[in-house]
C-alpha atoms as a PDB file:
ATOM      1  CA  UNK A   1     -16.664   3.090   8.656  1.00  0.00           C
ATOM      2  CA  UNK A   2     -14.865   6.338   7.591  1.00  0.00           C
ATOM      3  CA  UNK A   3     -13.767   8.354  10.553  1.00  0.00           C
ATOM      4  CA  UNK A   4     -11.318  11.018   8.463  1.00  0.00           C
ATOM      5  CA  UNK A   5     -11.219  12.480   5.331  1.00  0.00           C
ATOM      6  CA  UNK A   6      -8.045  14.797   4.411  1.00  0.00           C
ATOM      7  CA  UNK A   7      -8.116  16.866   0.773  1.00  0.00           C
ATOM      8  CA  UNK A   8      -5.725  19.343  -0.133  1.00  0.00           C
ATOM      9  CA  UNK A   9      -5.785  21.344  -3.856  1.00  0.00           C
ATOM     10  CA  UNK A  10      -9.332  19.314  -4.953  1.00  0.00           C
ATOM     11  CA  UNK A  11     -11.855  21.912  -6.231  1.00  0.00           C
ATOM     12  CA  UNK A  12     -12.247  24.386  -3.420  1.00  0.00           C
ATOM     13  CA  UNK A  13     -10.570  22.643  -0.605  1.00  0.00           C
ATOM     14  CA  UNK A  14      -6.770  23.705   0.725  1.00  0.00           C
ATOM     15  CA  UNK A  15      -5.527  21.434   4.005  1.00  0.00           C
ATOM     16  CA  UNK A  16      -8.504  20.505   4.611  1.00  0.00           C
ATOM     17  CA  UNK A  17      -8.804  17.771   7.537  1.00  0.00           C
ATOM     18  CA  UNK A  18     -12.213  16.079   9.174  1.00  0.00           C
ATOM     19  CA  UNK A  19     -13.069  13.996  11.659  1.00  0.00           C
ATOM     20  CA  UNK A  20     -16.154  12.176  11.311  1.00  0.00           C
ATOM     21  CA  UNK A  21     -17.745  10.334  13.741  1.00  0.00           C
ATOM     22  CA  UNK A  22     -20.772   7.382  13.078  1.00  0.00           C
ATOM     23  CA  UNK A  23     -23.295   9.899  13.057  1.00  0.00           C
ATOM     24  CA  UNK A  24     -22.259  13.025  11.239  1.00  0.00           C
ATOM     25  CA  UNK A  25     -24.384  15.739   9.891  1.00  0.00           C
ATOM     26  CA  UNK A  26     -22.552  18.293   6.774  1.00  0.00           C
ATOM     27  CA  UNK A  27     -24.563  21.305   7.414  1.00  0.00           C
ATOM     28  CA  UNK A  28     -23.117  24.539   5.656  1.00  0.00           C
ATOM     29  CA  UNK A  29     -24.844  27.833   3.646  1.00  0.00           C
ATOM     30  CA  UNK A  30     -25.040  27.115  -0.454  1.00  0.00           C
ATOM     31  CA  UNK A  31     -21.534  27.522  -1.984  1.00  0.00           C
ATOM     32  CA  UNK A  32     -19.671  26.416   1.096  1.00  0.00           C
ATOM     33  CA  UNK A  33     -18.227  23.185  -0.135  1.00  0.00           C
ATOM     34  CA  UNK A  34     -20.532  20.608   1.036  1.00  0.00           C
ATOM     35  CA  UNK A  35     -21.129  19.277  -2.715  1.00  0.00           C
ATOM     36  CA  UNK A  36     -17.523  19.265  -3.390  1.00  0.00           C
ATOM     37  CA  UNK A  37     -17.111  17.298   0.051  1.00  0.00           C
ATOM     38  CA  UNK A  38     -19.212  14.221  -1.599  1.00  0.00           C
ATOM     39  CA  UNK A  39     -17.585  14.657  -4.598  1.00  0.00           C
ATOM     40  CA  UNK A  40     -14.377  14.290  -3.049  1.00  0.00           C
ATOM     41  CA  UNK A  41     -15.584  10.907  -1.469  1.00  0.00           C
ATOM     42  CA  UNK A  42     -16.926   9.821  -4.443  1.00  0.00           C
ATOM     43  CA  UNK A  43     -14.358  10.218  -6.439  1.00  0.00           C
ATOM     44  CA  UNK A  44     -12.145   7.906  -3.966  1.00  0.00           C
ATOM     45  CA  UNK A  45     -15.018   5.386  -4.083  1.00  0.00           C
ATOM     46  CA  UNK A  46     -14.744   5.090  -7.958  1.00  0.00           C
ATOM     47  CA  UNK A  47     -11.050   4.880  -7.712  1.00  0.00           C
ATOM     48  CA  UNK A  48     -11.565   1.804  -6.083  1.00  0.00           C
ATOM     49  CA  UNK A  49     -13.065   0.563  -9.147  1.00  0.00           C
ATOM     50  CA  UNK A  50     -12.394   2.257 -12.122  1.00  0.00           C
ATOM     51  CA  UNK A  51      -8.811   4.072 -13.855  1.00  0.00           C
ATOM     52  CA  UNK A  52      -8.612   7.441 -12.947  1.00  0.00           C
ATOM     53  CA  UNK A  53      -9.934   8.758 -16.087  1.00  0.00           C
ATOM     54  CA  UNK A  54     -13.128   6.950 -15.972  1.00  0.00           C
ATOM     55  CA  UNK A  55     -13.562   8.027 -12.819  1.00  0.00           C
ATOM     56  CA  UNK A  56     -13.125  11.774 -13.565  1.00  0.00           C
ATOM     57  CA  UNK A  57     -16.274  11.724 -15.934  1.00  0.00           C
ATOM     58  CA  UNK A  58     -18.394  10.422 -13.462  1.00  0.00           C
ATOM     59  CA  UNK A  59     -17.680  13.672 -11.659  1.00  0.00           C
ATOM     60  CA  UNK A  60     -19.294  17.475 -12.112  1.00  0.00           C
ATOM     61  CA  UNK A  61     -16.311  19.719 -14.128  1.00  0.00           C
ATOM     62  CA  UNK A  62     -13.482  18.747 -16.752  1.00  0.00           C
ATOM     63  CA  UNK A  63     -10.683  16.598 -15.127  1.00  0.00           C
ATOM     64  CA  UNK A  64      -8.458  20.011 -14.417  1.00  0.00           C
ATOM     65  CA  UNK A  65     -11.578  21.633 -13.111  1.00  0.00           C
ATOM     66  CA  UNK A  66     -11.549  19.190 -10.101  1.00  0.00           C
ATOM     67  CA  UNK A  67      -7.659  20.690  -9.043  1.00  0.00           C
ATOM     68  CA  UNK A  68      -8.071  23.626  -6.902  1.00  0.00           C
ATOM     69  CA  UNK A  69      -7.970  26.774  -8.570  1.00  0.00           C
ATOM     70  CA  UNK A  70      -7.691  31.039  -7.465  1.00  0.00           C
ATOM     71  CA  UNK A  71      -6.680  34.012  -9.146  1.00  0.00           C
ATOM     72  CA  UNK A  72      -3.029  33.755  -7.701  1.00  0.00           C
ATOM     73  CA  UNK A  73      -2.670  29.989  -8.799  1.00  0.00           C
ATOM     74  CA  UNK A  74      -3.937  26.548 -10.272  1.00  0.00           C
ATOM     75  CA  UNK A  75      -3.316  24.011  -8.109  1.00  0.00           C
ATOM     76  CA  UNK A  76      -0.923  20.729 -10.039  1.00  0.00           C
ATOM     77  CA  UNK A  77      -1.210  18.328  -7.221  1.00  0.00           C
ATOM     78  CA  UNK A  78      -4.678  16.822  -4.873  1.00  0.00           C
ATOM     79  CA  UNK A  79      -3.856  14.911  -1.880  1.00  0.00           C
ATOM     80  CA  UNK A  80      -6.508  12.601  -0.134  1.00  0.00           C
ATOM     81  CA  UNK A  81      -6.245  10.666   2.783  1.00  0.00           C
ATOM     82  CA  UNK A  82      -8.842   8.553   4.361  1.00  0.00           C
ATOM     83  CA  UNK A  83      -8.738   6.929   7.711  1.00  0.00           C
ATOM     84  CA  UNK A  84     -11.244   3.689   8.005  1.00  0.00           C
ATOM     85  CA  UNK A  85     -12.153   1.458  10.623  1.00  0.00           C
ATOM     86  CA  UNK A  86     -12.902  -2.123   9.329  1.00  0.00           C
ATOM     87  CA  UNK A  87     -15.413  -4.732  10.534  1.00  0.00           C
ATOM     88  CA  UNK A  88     -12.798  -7.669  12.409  1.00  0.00           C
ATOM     89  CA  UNK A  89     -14.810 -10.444  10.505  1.00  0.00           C
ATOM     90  CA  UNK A  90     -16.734 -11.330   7.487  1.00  0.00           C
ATOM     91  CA  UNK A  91     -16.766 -13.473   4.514  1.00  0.00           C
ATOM     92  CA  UNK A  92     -15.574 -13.028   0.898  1.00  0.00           C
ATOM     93  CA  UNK A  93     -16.890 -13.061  -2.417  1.00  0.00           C
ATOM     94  CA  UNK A  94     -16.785 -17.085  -2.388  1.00  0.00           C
ATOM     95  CA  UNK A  95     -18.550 -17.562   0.783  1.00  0.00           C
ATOM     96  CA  UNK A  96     -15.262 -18.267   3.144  1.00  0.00           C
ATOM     97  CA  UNK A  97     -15.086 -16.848   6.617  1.00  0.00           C
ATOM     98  CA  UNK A  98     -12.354 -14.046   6.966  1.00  0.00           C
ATOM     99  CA  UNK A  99     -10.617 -12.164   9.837  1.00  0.00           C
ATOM    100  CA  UNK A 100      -9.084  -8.521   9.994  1.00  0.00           C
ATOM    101  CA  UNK A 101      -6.125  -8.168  11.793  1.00  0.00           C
ATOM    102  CA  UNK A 102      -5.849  -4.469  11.159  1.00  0.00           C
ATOM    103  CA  UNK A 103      -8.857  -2.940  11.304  1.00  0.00           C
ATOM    104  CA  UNK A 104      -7.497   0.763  11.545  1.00  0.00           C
ATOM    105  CA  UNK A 105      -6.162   1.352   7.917  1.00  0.00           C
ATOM    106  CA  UNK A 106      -4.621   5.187   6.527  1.00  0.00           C
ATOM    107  CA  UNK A 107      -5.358   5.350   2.493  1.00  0.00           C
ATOM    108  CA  UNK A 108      -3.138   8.603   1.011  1.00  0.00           C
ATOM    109  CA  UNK A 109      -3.468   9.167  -2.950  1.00  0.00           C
ATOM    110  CA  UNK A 110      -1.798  12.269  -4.196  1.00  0.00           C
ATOM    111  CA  UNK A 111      -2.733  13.257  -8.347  1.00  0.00           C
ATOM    112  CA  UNK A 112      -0.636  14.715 -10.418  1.00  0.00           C
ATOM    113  CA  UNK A 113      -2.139  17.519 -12.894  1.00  0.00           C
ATOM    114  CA  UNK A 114       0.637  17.209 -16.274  1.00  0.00           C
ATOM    115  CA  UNK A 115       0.655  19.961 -18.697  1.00  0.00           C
ATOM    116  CA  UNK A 116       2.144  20.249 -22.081  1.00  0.00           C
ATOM    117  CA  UNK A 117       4.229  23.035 -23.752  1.00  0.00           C
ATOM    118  CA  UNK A 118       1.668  25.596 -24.349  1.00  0.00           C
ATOM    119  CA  UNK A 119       0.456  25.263 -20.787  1.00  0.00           C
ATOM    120  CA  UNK A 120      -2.894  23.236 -21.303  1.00  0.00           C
ATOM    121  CA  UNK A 121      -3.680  20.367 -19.263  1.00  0.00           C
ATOM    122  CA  UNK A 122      -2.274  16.828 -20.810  1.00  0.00           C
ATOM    123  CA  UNK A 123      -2.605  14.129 -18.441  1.00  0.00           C
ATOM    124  CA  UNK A 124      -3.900  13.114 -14.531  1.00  0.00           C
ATOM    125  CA  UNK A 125      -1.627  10.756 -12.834  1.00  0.00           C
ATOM    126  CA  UNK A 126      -0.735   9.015  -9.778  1.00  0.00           C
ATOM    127  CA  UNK A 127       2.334  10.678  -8.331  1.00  0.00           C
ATOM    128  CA  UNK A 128       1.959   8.793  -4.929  1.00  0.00           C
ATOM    129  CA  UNK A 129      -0.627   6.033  -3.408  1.00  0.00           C
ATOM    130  CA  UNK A 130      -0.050   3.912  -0.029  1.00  0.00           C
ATOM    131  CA  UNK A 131      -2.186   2.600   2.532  1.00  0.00           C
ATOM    132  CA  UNK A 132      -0.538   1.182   5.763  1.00  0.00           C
ATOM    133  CA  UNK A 133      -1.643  -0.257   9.026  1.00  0.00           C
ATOM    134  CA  UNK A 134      -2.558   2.485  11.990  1.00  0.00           C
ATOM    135  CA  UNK A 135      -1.005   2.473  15.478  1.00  0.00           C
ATOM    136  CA  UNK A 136      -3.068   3.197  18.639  1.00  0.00           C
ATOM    137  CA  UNK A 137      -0.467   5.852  19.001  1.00  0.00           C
ATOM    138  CA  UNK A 138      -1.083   7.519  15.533  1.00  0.00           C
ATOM    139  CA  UNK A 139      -5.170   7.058  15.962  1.00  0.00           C
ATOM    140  CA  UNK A 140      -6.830  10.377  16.566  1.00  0.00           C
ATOM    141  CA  UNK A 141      -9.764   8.522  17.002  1.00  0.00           C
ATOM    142  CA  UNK A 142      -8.719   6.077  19.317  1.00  0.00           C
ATOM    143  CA  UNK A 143     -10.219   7.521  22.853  1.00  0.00           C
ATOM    144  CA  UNK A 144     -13.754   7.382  21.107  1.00  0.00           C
ATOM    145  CA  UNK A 145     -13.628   3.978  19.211  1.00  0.00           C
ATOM    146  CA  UNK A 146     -14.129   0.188  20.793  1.00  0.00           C
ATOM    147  CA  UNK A 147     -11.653  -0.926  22.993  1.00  0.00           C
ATOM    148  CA  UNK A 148     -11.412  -4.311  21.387  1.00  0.00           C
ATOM    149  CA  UNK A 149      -9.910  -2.908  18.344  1.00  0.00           C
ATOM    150  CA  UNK A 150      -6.725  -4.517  16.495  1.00  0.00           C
ATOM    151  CA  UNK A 151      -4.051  -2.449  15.790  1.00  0.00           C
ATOM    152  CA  UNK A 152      -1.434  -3.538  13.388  1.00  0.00           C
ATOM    153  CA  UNK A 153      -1.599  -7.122  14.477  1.00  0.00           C
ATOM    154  CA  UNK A 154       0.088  -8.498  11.760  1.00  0.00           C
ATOM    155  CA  UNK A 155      -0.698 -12.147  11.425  1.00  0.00           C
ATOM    156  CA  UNK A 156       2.102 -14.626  10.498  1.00  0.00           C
ATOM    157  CA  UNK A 157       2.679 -15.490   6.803  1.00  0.00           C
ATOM    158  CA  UNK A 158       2.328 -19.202   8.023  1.00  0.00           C
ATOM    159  CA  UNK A 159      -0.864 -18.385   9.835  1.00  0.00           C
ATOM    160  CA  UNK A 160      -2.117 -16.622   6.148  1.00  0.00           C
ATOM    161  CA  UNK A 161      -0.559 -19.438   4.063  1.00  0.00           C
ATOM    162  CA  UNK A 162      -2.597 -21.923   6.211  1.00  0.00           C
ATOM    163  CA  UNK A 163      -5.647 -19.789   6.154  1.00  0.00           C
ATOM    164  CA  UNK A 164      -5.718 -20.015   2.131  1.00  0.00           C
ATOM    165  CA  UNK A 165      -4.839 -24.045   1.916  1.00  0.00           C
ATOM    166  CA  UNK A 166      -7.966 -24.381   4.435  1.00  0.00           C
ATOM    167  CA  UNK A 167      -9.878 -22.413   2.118  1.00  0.00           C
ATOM    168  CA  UNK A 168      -8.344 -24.104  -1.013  1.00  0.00           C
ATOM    169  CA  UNK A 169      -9.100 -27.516   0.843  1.00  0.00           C
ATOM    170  CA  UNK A 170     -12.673 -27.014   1.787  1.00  0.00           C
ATOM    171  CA  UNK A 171     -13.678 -25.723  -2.329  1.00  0.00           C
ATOM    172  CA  UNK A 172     -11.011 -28.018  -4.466  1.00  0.00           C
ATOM    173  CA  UNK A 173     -10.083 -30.566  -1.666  1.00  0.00           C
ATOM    174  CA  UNK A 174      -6.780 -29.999  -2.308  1.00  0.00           C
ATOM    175  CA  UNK A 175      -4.399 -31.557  -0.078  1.00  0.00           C
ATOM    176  CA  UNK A 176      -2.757 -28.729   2.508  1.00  0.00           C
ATOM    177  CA  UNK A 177       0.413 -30.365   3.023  1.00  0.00           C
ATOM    178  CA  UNK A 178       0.405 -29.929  -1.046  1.00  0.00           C
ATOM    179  CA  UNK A 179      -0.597 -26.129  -0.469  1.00  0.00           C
ATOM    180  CA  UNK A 180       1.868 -23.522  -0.305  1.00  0.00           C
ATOM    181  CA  UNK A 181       1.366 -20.078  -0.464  1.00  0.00           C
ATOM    182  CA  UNK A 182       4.450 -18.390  -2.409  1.00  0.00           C
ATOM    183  CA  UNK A 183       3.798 -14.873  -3.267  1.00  0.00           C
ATOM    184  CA  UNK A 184       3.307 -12.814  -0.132  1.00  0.00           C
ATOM    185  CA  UNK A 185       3.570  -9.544  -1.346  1.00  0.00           C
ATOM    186  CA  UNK A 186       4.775  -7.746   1.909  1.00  0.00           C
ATOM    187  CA  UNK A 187       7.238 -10.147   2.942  1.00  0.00           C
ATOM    188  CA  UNK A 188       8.648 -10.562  -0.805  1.00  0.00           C
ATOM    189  CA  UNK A 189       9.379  -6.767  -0.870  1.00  0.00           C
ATOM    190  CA  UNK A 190      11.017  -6.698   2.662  1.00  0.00           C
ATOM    191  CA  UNK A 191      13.336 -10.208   1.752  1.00  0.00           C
ATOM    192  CA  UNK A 192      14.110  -7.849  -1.457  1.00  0.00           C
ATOM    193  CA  UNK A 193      16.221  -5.584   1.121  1.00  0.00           C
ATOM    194  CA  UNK A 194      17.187  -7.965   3.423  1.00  0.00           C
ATOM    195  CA  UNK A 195      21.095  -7.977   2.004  1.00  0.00           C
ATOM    196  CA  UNK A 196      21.916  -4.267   1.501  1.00  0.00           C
ATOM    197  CA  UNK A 197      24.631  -5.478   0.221  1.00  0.00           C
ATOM    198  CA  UNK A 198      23.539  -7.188  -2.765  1.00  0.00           C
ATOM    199  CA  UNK A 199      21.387  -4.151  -3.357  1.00  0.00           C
ATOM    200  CA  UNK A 200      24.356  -2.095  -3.770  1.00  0.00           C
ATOM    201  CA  UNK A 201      25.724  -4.428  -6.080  1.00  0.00           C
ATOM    202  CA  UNK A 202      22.879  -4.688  -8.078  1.00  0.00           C
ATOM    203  CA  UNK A 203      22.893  -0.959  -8.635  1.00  0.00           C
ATOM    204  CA  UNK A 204      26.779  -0.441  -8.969  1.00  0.00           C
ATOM    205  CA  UNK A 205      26.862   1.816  -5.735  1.00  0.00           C
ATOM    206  CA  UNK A 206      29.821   1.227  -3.755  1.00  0.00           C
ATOM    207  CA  UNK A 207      29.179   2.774  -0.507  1.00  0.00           C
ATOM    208  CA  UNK A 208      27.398   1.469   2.633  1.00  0.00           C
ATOM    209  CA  UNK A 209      23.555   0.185   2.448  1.00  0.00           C
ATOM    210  CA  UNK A 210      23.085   2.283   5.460  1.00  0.00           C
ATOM    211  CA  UNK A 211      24.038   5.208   3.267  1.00  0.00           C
ATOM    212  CA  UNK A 212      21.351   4.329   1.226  1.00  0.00           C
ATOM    213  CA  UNK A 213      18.779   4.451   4.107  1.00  0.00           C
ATOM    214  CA  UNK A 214      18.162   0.460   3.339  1.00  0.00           C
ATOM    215  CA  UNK A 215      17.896  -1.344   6.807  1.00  0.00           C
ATOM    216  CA  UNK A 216      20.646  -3.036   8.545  1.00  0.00           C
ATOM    217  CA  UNK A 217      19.496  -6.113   9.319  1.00  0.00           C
ATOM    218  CA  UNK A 218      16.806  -8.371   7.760  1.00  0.00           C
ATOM    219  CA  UNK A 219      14.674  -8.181  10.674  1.00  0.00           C
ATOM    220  CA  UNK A 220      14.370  -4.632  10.385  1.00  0.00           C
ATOM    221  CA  UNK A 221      13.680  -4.719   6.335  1.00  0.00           C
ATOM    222  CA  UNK A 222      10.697  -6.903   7.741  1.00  0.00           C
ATOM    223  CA  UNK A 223       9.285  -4.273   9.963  1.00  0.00           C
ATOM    224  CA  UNK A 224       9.469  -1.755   7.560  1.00  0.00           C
ATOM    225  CA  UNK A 225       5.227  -0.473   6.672  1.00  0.00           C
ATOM    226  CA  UNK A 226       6.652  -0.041   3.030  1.00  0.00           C
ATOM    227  CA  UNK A 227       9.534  -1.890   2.193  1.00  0.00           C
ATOM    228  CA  UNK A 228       9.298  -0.945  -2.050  1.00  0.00           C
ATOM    229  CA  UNK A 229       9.455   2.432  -1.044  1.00  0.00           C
ATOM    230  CA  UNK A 230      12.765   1.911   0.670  1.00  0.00           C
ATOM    231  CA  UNK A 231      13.889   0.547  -2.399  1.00  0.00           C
ATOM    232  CA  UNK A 232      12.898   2.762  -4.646  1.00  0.00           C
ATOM    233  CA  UNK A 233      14.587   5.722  -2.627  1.00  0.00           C
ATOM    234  CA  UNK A 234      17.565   3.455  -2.628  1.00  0.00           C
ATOM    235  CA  UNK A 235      17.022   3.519  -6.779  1.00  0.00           C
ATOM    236  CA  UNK A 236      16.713   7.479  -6.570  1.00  0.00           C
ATOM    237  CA  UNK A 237      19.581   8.346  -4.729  1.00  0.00           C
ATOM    238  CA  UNK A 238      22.130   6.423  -6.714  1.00  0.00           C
ATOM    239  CA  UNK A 239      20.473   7.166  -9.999  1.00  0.00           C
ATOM    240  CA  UNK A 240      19.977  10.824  -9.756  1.00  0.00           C
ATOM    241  CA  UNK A 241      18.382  12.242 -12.596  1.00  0.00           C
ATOM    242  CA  UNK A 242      19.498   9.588 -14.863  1.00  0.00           C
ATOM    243  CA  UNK A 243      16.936   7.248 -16.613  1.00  0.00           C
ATOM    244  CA  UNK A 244      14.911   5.254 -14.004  1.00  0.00           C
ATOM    245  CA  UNK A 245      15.541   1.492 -13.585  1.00  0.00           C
ATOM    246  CA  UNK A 246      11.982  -0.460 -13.151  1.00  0.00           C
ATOM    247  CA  UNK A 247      11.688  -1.876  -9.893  1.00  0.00           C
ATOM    248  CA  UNK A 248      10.396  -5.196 -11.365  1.00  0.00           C
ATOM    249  CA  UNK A 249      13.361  -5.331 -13.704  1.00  0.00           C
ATOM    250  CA  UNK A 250      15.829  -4.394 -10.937  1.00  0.00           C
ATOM    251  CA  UNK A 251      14.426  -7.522  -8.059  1.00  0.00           C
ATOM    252  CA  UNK A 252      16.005 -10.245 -10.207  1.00  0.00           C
ATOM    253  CA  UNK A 253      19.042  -8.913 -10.221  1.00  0.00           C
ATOM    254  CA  UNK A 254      19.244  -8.472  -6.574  1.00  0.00           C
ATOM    255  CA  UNK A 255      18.009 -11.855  -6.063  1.00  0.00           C
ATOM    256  CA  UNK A 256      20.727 -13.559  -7.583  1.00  0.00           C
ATOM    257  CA  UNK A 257      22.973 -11.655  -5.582  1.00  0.00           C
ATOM    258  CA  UNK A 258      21.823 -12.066  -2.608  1.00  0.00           C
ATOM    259  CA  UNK A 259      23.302 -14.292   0.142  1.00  0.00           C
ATOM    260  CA  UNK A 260      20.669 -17.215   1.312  1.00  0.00           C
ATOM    261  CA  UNK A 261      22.503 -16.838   4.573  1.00  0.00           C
ATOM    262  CA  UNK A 262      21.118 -13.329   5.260  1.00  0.00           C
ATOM    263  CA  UNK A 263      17.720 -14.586   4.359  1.00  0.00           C
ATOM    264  CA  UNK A 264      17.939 -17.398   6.401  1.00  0.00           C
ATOM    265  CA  UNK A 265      18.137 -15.426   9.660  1.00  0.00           C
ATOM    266  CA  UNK A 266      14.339 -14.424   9.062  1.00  0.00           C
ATOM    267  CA  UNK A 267      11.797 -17.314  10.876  1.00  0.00           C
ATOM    268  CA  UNK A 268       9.265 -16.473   7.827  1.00  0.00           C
ATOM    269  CA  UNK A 269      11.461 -17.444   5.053  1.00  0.00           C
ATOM    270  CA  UNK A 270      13.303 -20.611   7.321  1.00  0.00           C
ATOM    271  CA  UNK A 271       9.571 -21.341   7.711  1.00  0.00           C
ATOM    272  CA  UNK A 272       8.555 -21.064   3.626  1.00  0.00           C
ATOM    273  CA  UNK A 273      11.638 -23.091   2.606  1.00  0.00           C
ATOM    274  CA  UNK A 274      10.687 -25.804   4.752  1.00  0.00           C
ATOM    275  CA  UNK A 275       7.147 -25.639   3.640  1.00  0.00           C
ATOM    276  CA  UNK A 276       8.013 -25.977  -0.043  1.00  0.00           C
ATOM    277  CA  UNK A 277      10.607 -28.506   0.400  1.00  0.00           C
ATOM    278  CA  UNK A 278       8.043 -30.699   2.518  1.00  0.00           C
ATOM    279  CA  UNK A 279       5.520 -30.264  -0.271  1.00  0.00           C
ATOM    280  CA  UNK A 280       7.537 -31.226  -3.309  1.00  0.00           C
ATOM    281  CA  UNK A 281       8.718 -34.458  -1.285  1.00  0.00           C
ATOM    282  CA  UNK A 282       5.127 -35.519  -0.478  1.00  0.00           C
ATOM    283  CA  UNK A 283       4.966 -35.109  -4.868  1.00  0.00           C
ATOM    284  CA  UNK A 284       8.084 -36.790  -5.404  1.00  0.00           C
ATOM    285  CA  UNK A 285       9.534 -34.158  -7.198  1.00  0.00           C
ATOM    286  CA  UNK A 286      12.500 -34.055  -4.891  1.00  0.00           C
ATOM    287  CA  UNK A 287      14.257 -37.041  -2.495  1.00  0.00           C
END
């Protein structure tokens, strides 16, 4: 369910913010923005699905006819946010029973309207995109939705891992004890800052990873909503405006840097290592 929209520089809207509750009428005199409203949401709902361009033809107006416009300015930039609350349960695409741990969720998109030298409109681009888990403390919505509502419960990366072998158990009967799940995306990011130290190395900075804004322990590159984005300031600042190093290209080098020790003070990874060492013993691939 959708209980806020937020649109800024999209066709005729400027800060625009609005709460919606399960029942919500858009009543408004002709010209008044209600079309460009459910343009605005579908847009977002092709995004979902499609490349940006794609998406822009399925709209009314040229691609820089959708960025606000007056006869001071053109708008460069549209920023959407969405606020949603999720159903707790359900079941996938291959019939397996799921549950949502977070069922608040924040979606923010900003475009980015590129010109070229004789001022007409060259590209559309994602300048910024994130969704992250809401508090009960950041919830406007909170004092009118269920009580029963999870907020942020994040559920252990053993508890997923376990979750998928089931899964992989009950279609392929694939053993568990042979199942382990080694790419969790959140977790990988946050272990990627976990030594500040070895991220200074790996960009030549000699200062302090604090100085950086990384975190200063493990634990707290863990708790981080956006870990990558940590890095990537981290990039910025010692970089300048010199050419950009890819993030991709840059985690390798960090990882063989890094010092196991530091990782080892996390229960996650203590708890993945153990996993994949009791797996590849049950093979035989290691004594």
């Amino acid at each position: 369910m959708l209980t806020r929209v937020e649109i800024d520089g999209f066709k005729t809207f400027q800060k625009f913010g609005l709460d919606l509750r399960p029942l919500s009428a858009i009543v408004g005199p002709n010209a008044s923005g209600k079309s460009n409203l459910f343009d605005a949401l579908r847009f977002l709902s092709l995004l979902a699905q499609q490349d940006i361009r794609t998406a822009m033809q399925d709209l009314r107006g040229l691609p820089e006819e959708l960025f606000r416009r007056t006869a001071q300015e053109t708008s460069t930039r549209v920023h959407f946010a969405i606020e949603v609350l999720l159903n707790r349960e359900g079941v996938d695409a291959f019939g397996t029973p799921y549950v949502i741990y977070a069922q608040r969720l924040r979606y923010e998109l900003v475009l980015q309207l590129s010109k070229g030298p004789e001022g007409l409109p060259r590209s559309v681009s994602v300048k910024k995109e994130r969704c992250f888990a809401l508090s009960k403390r950041e919830d406007g919505a909170a004092n009118w939705l269920p009580r029963n509502i999870n907020y942020n419960a994040r559920i252990s990366l053993h508890a997923r891992s376990q979750a998928i072998c089931e899964a992989a158990h009950a279609k392929c009967n694939w053993p568990p004890e042979h199942c382990i799940i080694v790419a969790p995306r959140h977790e990988l990011e946050a272990w990627a800052i976990a030594d500040g130290a070895a991220v200074c190395d790996s960009l030549g900075y000699n200062g302090s990873p604090a100085s950086l804004g990384l975190p200063a322990t493990p634990t707290a590159a863990e708790r981080l909503p956006d870990p990558k984005s940590a890095l990537a300031a981290a990039v910025k600042q010692v970089r300048g405006s010199r050419r950009p190093i890819s993030i991709s290209q840059l985690l390798p080098t960090i990882a063989q840097r890094q010092d196991l020790a530091e990782l080892r003070r996390l229960a996650q990874f203590r708890a993945l290592e153990n996993a994949i060492a009791r797996a590849l013993r049950s093979l035989g691939a290691i004594a």
